[in-house]
Protein backbone atom coordinates (compact mmCIF):
# COMPACT_ATOMS: atom_id res chain seq x y z
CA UNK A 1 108.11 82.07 144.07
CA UNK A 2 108.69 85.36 142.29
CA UNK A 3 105.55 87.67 141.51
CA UNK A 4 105.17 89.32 138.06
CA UNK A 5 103.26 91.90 139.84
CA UNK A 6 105.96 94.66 139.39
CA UNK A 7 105.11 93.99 135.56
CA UNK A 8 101.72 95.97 135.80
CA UNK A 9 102.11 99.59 136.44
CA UNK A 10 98.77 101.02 137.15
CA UNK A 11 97.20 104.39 135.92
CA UNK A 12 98.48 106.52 138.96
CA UNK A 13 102.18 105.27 138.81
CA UNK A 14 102.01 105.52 134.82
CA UNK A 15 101.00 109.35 135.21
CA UNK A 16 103.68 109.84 138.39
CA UNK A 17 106.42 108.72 135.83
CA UNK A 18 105.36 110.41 132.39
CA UNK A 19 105.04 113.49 134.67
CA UNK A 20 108.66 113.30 135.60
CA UNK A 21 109.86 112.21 132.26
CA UNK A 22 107.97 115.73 131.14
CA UNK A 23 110.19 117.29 133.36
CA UNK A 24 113.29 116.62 132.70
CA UNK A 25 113.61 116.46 129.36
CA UNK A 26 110.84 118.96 128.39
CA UNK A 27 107.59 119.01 125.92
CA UNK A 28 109.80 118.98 122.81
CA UNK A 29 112.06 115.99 123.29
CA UNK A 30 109.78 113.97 124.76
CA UNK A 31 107.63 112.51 121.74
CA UNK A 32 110.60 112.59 120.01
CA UNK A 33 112.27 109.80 122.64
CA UNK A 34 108.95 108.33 123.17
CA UNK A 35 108.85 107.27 119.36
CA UNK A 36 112.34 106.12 119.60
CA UNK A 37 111.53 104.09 122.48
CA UNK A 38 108.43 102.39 120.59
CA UNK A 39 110.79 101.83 117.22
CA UNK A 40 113.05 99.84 120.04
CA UNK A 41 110.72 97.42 121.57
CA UNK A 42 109.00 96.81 117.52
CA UNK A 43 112.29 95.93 116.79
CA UNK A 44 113.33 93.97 119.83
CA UNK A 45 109.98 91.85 119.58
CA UNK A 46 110.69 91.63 115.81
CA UNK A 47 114.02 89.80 116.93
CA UNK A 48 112.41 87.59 119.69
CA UNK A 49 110.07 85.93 117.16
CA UNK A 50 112.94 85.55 114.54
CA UNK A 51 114.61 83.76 117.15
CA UNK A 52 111.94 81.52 118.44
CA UNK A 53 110.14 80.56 114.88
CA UNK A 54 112.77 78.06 114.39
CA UNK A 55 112.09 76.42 118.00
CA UNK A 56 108.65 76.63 116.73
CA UNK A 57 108.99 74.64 113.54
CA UNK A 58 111.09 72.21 115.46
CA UNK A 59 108.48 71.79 117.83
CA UNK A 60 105.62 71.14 115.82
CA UNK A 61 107.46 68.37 113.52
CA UNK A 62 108.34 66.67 117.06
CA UNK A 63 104.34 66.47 118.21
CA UNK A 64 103.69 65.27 114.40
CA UNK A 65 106.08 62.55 114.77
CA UNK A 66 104.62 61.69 117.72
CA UNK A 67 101.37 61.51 116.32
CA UNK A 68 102.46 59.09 113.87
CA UNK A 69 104.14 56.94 115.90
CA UNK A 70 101.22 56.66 118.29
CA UNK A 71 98.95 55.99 115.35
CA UNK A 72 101.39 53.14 114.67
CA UNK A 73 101.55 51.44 118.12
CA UNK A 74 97.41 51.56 118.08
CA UNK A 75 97.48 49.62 115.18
């Protein structure tokens, strides 16, 4: 079974890597790229939920349909 502990990046290794990102690309760039970066996962989790509000929809009129049709076999 796969962990999703490599997911959470703790306050040392968070420092250890903004430290080296300071380095090589310098004080300037580096809010620059950092606000490109955040525009790119906005938009990417902008495109994850158009894709899965359809499934969504789909999903809720299947438990509502179920719902009715459970009402009707009680009855």
């Amino acid at each position: 079974m796969m962990t999703t502990q490599l997911l959470f990046i703790g306050t040392t290794e968070l420092m250890l890597i903004a430290g080296i990102a300071l380095l090589l690309f310098g004080g300037k760039k580096l809010p620059e790229m950092m606000r490109g970066m955040g525009r790119g996962i906005s938009e990417f989790k902008k495109g994850a939920r158009e894709v899965t509000e359809p499934f969504e929809e789909v999903k809720n009129d299947i438990e509502e349909a179920k719902k009715d049709i459970d009402e009707v076999i009680k009855e």
